[in-house]
N, C-alpha and C. Protein backbone atom coordinates (compact mmCIF):
# COMPACT_ATOMS: atom_id res chain seq x y z
N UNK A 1 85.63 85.85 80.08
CA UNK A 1 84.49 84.96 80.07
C UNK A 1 84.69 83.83 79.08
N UNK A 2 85.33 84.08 78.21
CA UNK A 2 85.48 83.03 77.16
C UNK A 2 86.36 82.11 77.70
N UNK A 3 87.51 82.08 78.33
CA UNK A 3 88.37 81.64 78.30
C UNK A 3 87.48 80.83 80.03
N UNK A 4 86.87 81.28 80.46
CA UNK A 4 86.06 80.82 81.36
C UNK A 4 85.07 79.46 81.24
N UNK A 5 84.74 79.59 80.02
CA UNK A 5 83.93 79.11 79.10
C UNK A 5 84.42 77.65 78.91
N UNK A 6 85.68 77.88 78.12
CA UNK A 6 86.18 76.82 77.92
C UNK A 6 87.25 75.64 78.77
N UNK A 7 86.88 76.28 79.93
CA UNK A 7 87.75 75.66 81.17
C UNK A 7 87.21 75.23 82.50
N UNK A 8 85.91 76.01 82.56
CA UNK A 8 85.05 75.73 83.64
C UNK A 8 83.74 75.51 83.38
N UNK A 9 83.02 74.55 83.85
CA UNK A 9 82.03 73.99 83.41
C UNK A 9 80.86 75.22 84.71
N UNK A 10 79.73 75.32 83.82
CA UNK A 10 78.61 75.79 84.47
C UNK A 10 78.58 76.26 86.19
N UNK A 11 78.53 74.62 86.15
CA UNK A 11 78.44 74.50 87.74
C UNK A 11 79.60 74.68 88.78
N UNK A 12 80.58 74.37 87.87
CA UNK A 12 81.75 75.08 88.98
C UNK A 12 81.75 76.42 88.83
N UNK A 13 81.18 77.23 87.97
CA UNK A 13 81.29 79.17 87.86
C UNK A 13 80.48 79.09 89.13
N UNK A 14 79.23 78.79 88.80
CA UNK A 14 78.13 79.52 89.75
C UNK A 14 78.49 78.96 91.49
N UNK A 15 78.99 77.75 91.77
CA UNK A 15 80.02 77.65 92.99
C UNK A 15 80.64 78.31 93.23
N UNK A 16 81.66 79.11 92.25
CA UNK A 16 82.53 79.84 92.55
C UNK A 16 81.88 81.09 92.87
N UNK A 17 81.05 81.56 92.42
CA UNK A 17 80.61 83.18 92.01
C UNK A 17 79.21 82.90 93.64
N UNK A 18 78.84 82.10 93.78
CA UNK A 18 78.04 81.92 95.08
C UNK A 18 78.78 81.81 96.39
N UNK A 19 80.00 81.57 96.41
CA UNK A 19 80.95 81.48 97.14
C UNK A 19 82.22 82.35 98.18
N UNK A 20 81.82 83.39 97.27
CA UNK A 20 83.06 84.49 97.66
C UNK A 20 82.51 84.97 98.49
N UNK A 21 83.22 85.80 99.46
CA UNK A 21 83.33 86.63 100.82
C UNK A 21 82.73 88.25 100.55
N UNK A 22 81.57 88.04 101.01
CA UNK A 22 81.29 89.71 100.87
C UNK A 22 81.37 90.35 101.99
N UNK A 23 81.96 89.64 102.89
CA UNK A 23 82.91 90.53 104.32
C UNK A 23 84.09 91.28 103.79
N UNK A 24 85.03 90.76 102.22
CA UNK A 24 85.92 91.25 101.93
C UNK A 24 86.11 92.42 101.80
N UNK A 25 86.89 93.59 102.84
CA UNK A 25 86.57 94.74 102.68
C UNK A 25 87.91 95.00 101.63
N UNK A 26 88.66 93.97 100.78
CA UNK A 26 89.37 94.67 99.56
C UNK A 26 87.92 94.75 98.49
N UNK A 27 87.12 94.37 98.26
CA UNK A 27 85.97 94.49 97.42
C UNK A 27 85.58 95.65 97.17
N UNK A 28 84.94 96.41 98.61
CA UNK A 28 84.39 97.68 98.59
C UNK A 28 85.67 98.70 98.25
N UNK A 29 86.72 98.80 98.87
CA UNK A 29 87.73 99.19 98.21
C UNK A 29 88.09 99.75 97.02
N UNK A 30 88.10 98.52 96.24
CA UNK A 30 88.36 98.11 94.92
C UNK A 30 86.48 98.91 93.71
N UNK A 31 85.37 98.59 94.63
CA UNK A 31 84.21 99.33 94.15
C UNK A 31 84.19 101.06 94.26
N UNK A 32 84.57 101.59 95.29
CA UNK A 32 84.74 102.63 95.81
C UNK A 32 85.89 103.71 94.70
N UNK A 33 87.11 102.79 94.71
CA UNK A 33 87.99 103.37 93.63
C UNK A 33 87.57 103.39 92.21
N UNK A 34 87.08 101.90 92.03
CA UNK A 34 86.78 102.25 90.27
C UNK A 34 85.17 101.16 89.98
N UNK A 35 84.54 101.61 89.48
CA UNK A 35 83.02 101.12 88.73
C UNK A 35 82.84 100.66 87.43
N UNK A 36 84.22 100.88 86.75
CA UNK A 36 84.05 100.81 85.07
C UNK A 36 83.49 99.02 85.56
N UNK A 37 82.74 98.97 84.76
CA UNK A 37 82.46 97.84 84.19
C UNK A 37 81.28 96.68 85.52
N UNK A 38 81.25 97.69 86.02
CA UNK A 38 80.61 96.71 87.45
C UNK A 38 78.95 97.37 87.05
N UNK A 39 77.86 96.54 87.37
CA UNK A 39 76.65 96.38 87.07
C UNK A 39 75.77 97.43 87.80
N UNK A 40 74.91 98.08 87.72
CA UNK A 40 74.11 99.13 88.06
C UNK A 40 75.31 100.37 88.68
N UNK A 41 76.62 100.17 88.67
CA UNK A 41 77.21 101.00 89.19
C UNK A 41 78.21 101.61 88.48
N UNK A 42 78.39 101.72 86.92
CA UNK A 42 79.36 102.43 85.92
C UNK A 42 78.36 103.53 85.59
N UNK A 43 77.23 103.59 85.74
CA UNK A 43 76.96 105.31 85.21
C UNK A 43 77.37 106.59 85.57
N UNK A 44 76.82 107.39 85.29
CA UNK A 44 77.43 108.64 86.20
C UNK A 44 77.16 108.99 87.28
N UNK A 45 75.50 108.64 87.68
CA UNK A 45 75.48 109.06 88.59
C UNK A 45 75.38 107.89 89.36
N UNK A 46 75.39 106.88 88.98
CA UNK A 46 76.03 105.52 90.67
C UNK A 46 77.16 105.66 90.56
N UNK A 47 78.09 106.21 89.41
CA UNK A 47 79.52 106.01 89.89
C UNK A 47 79.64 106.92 90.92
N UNK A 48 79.38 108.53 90.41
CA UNK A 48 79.46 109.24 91.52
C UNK A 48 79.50 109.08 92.79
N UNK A 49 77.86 108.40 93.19
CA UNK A 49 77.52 108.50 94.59
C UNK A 49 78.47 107.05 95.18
N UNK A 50 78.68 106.18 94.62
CA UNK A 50 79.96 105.04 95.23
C UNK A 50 81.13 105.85 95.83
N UNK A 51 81.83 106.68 94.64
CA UNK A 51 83.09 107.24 94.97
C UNK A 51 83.07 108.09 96.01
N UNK A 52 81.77 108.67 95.99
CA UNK A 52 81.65 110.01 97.21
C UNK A 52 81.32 109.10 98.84
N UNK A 53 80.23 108.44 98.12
CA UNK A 53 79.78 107.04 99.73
C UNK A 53 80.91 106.42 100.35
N UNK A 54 81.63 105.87 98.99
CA UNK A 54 82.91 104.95 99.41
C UNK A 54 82.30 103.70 100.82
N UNK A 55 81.42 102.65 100.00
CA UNK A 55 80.79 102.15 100.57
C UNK A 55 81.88 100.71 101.59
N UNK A 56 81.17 100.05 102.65
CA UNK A 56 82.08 99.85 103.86
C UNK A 56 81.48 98.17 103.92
N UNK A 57 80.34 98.06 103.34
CA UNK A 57 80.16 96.52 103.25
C UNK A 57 78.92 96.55 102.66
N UNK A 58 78.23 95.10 102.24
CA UNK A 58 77.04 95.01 101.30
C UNK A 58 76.11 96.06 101.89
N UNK A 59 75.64 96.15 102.96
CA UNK A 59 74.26 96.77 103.01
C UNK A 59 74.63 98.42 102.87
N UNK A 60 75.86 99.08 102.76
CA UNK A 60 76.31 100.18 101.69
C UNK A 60 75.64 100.42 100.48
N UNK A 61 76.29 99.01 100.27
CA UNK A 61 76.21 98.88 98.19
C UNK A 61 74.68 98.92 97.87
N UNK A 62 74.02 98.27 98.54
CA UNK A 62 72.32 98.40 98.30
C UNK A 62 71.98 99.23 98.86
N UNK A 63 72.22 100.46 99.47
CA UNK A 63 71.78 102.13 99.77
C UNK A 63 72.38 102.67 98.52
N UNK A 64 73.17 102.64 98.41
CA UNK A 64 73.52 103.52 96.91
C UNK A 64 72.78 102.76 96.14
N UNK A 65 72.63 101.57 95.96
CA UNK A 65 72.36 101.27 94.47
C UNK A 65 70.72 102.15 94.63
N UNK A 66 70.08 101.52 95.53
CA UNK A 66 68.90 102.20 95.94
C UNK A 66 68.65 103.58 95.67
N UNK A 67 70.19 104.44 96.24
CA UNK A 67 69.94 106.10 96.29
C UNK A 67 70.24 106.67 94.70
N UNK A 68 70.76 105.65 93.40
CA UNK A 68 70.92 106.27 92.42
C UNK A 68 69.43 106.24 91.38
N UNK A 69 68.52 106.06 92.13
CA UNK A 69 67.20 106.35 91.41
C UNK A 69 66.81 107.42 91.62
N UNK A 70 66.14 108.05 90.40
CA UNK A 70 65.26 109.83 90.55
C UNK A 70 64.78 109.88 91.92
N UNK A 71 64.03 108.92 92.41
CA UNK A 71 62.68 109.53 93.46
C UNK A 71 63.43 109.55 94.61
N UNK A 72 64.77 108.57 94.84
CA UNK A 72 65.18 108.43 95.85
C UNK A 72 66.67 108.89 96.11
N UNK A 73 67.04 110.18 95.37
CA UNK A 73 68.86 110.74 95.26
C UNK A 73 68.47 111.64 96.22
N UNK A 74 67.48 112.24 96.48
CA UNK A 74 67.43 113.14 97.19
C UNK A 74 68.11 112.90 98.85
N UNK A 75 67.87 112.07 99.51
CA UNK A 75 68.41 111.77 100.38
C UNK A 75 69.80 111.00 100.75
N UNK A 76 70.44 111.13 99.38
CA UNK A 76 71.47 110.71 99.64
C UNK A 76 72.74 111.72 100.13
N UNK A 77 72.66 113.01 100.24
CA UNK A 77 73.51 113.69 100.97
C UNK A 77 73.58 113.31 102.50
N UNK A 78 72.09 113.16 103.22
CA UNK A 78 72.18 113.21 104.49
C UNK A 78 72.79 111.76 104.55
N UNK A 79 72.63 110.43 103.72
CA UNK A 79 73.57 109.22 103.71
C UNK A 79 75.15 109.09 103.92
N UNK A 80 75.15 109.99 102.82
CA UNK A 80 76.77 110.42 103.61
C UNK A 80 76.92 111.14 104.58
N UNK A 81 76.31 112.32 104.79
CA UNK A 81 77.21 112.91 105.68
C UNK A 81 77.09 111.61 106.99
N UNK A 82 75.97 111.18 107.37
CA UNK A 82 75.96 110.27 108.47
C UNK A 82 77.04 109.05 108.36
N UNK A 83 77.03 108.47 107.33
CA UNK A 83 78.00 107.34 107.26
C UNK A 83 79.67 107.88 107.23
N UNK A 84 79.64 109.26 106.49
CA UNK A 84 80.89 109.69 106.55
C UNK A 84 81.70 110.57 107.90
N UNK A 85 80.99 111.06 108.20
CA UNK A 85 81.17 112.39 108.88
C UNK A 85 80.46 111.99 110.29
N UNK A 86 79.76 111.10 110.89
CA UNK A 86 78.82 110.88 111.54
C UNK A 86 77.49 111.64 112.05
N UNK A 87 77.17 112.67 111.18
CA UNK A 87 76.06 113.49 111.34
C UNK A 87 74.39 112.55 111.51
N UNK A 88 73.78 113.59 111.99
CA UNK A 88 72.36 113.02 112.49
C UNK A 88 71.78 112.50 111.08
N UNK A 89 70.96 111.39 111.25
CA UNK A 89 69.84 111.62 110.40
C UNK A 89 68.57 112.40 110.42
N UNK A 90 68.15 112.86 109.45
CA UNK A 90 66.99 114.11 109.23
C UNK A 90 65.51 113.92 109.51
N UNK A 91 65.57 112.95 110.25
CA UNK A 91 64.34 111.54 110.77
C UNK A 91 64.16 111.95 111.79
N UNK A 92 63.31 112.01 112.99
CA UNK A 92 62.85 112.00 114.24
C UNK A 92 63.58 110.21 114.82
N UNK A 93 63.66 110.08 116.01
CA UNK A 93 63.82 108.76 116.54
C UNK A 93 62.96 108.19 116.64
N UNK A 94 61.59 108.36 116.71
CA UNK A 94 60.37 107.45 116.54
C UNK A 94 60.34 106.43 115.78
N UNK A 95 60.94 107.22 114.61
CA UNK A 95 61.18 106.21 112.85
C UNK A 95 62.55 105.11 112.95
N UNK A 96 63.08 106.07 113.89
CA UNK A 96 64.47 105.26 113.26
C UNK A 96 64.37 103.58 113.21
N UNK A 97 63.86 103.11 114.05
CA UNK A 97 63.77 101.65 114.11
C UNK A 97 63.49 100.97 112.66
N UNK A 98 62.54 102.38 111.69
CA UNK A 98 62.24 101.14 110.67
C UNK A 98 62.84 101.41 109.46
N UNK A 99 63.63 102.32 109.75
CA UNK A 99 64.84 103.12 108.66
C UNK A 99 66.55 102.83 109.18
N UNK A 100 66.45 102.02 109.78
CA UNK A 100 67.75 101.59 110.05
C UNK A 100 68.93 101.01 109.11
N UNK A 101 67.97 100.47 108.23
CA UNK A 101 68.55 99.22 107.52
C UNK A 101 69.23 100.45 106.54
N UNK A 102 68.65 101.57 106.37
CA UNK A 102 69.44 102.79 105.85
C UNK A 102 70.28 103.48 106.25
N UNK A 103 70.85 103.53 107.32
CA UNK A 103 71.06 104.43 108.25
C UNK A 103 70.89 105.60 108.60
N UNK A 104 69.92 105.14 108.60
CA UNK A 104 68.52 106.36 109.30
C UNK A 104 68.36 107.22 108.03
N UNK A 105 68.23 107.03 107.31
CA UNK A 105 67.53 107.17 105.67
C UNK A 105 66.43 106.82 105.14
N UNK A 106 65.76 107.09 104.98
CA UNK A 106 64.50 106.66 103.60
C UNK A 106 64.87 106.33 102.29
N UNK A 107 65.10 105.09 101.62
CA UNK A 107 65.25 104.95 100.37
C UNK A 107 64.79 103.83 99.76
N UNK A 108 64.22 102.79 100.84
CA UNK A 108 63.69 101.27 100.36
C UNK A 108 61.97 101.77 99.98
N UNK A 109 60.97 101.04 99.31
CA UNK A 109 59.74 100.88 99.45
C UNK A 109 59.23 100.60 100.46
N UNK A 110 59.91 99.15 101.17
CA UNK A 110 59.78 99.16 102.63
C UNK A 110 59.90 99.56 103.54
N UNK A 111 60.64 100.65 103.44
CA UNK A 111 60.45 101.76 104.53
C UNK A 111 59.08 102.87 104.46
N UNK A 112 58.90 102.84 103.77
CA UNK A 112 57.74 103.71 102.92
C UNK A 112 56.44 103.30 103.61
N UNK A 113 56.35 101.92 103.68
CA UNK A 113 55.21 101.17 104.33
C UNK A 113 55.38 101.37 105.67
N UNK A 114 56.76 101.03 106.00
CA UNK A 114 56.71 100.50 107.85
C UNK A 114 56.31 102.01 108.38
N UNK A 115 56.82 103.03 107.90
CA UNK A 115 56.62 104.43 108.59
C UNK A 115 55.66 104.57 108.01
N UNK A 116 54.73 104.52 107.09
CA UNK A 116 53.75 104.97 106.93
C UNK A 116 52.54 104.52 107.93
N UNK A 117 52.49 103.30 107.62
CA UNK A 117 51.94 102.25 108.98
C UNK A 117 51.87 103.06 110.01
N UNK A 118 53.06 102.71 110.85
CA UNK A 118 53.24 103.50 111.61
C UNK A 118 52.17 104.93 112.21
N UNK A 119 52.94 105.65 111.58
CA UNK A 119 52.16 107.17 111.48
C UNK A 119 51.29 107.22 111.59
N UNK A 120 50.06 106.19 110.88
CA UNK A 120 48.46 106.20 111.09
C UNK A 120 47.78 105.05 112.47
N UNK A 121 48.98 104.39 113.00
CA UNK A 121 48.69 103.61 113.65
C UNK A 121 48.18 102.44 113.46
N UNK A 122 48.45 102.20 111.83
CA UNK A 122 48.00 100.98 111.39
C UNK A 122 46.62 100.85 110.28
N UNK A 123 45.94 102.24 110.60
CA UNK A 123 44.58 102.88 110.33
C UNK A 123 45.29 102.36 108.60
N UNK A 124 46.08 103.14 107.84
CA UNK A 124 46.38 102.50 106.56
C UNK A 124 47.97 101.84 106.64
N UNK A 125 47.54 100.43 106.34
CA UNK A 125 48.82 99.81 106.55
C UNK A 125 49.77 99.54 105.35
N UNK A 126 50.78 99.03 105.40
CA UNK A 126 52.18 99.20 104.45
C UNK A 126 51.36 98.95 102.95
N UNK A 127 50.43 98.01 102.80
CA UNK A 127 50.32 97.59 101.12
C UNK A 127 49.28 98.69 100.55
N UNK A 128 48.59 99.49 101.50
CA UNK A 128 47.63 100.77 101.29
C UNK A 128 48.81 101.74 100.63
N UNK A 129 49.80 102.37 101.79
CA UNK A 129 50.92 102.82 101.28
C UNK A 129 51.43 102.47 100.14
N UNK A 130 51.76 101.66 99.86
CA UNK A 130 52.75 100.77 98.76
C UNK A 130 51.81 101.38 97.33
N UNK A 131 50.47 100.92 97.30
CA UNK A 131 49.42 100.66 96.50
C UNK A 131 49.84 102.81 95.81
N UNK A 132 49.32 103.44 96.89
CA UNK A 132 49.25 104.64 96.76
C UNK A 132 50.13 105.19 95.98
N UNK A 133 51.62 104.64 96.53
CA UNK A 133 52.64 105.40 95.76
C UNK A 133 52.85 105.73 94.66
N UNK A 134 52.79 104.66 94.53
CA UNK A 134 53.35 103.76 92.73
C UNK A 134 52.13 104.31 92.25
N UNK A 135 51.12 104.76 92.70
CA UNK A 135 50.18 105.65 91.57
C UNK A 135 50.78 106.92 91.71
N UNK A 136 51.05 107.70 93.33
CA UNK A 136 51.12 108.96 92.63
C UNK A 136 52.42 109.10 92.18
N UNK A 137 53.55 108.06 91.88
CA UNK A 137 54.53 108.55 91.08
C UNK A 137 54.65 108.59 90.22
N UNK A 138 53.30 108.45 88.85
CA UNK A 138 52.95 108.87 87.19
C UNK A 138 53.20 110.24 87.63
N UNK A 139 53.58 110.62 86.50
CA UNK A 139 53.41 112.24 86.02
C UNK A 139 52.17 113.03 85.78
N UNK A 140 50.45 111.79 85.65
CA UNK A 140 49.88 112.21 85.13
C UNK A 140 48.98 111.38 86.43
N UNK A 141 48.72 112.17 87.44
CA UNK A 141 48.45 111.59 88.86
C UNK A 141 46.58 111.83 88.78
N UNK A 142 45.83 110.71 89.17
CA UNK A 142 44.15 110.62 89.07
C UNK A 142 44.10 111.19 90.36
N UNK A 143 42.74 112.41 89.91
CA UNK A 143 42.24 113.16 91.53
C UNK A 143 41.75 112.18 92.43
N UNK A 144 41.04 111.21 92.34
CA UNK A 144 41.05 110.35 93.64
C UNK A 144 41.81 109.79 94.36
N UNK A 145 43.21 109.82 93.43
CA UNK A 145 44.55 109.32 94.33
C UNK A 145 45.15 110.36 95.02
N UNK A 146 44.65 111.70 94.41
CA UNK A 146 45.59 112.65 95.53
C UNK A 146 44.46 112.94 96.46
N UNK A 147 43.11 113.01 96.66
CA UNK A 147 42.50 112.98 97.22
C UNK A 147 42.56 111.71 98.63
N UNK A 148 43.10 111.00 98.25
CA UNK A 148 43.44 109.78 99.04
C UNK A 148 44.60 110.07 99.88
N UNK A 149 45.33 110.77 99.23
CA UNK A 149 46.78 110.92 99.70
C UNK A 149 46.43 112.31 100.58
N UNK A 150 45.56 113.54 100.90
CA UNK A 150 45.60 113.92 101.65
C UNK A 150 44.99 113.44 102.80
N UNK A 151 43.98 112.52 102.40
CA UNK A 151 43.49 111.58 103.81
C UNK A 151 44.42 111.00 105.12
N UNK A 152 45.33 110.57 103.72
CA UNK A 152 45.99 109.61 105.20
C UNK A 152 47.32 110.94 105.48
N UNK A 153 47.46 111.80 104.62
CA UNK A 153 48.06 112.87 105.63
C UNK A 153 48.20 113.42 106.66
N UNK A 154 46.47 113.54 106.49
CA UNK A 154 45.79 114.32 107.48
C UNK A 154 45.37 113.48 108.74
N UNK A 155 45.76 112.05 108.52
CA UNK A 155 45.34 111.15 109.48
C UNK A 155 46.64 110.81 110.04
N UNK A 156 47.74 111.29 109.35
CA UNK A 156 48.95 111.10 110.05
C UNK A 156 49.28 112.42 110.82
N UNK A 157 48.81 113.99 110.47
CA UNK A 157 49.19 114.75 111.16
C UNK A 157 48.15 114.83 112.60
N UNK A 158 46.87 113.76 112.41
CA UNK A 158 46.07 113.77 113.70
C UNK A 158 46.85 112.40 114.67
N UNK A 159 47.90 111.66 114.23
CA UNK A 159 48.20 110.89 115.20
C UNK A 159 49.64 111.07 115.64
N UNK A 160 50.37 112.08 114.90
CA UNK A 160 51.70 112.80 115.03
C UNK A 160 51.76 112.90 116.61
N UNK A 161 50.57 113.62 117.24
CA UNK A 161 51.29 114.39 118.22
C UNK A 161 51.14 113.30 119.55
N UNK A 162 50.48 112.22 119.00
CA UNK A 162 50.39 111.32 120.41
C UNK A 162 51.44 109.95 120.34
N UNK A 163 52.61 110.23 119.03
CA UNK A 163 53.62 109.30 119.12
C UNK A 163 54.76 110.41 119.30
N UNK A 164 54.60 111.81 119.77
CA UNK A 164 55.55 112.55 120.07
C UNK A 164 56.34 113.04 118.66
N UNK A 165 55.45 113.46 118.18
CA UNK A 165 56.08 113.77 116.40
C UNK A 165 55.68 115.19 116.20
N UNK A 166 56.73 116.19 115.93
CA UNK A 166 56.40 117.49 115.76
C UNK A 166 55.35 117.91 114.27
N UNK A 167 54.95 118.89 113.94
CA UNK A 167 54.52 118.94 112.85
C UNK A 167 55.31 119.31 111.61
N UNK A 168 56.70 120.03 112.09
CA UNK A 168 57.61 120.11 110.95
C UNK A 168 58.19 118.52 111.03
N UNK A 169 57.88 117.89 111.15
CA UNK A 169 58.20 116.53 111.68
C UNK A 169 57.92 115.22 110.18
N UNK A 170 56.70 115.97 110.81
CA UNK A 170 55.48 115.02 109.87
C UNK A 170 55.60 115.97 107.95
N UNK A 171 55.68 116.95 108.36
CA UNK A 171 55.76 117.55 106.84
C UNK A 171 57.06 116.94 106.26
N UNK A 172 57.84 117.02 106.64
CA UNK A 172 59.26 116.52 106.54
C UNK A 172 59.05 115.05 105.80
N UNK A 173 58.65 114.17 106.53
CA UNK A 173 58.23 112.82 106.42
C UNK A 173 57.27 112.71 105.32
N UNK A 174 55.90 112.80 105.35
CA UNK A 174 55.23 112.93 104.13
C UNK A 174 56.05 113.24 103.04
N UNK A 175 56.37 114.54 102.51
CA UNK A 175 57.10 114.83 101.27
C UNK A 175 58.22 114.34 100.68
N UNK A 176 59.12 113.80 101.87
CA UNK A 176 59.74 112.98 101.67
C UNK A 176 59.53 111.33 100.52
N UNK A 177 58.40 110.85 101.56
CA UNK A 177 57.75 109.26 100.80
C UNK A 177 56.98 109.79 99.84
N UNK A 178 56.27 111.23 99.47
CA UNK A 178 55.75 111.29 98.22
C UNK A 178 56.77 111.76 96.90
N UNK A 179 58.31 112.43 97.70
CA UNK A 179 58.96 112.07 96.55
C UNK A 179 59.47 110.83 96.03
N UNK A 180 60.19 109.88 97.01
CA UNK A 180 60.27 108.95 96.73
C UNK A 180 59.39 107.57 95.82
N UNK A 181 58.33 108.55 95.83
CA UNK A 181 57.02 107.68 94.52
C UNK A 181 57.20 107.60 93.30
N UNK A 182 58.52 108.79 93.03
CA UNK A 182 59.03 108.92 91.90
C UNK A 182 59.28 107.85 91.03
N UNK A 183 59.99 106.73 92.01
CA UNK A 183 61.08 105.89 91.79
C UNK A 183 62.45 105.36 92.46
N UNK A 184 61.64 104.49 93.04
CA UNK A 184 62.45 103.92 94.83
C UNK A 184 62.31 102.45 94.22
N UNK A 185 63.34 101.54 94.94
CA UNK A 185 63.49 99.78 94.90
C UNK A 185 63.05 99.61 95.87
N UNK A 186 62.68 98.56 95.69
CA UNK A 186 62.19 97.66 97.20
C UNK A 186 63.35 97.11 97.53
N UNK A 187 63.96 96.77 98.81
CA UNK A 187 65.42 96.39 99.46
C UNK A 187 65.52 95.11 98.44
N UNK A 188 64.65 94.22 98.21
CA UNK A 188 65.22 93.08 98.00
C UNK A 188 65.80 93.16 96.25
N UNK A 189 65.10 94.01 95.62
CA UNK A 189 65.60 94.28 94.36
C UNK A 189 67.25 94.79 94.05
N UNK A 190 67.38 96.19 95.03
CA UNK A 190 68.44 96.51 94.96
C UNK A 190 69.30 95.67 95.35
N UNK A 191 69.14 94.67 96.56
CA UNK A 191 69.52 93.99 97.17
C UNK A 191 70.85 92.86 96.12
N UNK A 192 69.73 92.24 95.14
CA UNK A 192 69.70 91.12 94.17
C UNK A 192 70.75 92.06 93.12
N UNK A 193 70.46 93.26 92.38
CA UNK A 193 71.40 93.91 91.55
C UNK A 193 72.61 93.65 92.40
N UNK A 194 72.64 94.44 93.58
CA UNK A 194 74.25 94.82 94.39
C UNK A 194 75.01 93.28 94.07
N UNK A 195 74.28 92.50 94.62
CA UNK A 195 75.11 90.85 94.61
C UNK A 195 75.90 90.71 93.34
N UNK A 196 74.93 90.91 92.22
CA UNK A 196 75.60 90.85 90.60
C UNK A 196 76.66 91.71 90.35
N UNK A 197 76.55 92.81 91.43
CA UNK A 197 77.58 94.11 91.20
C UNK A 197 79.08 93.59 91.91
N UNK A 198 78.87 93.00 92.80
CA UNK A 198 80.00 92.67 93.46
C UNK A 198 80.47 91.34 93.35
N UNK A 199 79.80 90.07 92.42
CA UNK A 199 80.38 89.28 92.26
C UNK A 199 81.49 89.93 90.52
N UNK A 200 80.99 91.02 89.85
CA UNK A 200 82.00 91.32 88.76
C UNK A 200 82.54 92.35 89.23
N UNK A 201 82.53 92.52 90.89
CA UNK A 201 83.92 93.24 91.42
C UNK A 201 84.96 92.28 91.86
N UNK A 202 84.57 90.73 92.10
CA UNK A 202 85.17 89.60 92.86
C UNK A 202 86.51 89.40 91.55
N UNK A 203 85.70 89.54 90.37
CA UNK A 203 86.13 89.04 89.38
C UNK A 203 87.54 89.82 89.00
N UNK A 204 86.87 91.12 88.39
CA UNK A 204 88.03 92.37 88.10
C UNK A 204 88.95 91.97 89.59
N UNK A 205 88.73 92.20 90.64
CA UNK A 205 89.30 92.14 91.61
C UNK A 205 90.63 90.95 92.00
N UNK A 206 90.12 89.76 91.33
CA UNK A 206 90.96 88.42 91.94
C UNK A 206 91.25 87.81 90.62
């Protein structure tokens, strides 16, 4: 960086660093093998889940970065095995349309909304969801919010069966987005880290 410093002015870095190919599959490669020093992804447990993911292009890198949060690791086994191994996702097909961008995973906020939506038929829509979460993921959760939260449960297990949704279906699903309240990104967050992650893979890299 120093030597960066004194040779390249501002505006030619950020040209350069706005510029590079994140089709480059030596990148993911090069992320996959080693993390020292690359941004949300040298800890232990994003290094881990990179090396095990061994991610295949950006919208990879923002599922892991996504899946190395508490609320949302849980589903990162069934991430691999599907991306690796090609196994099912643990989702009904009803959903899949709005869990895609995961592959067929739950791990954005925005997924949280679109299936929640969903499920009630709109009755509570994504920012009701959204609103809900992020309360009950304190440790120290107010009875009117869980009181709330069995409402639209119970309003999702009364509209389950007329979008063809089993009831181990719907249990599945619920507990799922109420773990994820823990501590989940919204796509565009993880989104914005991954970019920073892989322009100081461009770097180490070239």
């Amino acid at each position: 960086m120093k030597i960066l410093k004194r040779n390249v002015s501002k505006e030619e870095f950020k040209d350069f660093l706005n510029h590079f190919d994140l089709n480059d599959k030596n990148l993911y490669e090069e992320l996959s093998n080693n993390q020292d020093f690359v941004f949300q992804f040298s800890g232990g447990t994003s290094s881990r889940m990179t090396s095990e993911a061994r991610p295949e292009n950006f919208d990879d890198v923002i599922c892991i970065n996504s899946y190395s949060r508490p609320g949302a690791s849980f589903g990162f086994p069934n991430f691999c095995n599907i991306k690796n191994n090609g196994g099912k996702s643990a989702y009904p097909e009803q959903i899949q349309p709005f869990i895609k961008d995961g592959r067929g995973t739950i791990c954005f906020q925005e997924q949280c909304m679109a299936v929640g939506s969903y499920l009630t038929n709109g009755k509570y829509n994504g920012d009701t969801w959204r609103r809900l979460l992020k309360k009950l993921g304190k440790a120290k959760k107010a009875p009117e919010d869980l009181k709330k939260w069995k409402e639209m449960v119970s309003c999702v297990k009364e509209t389950a069966p007329s979008l063809g949704i089993s009831p181990k279906d719907v249990d599945l699903i619920c507990n799922d987005l109420l773990t994820l309240s823990a501590y989940s990104f919204n796509k565009a967050h993880a989104a914005a880290y991954s970019y920073l992650a892989m322009e100081e893979v461009y770097l180490l890299k070239y």
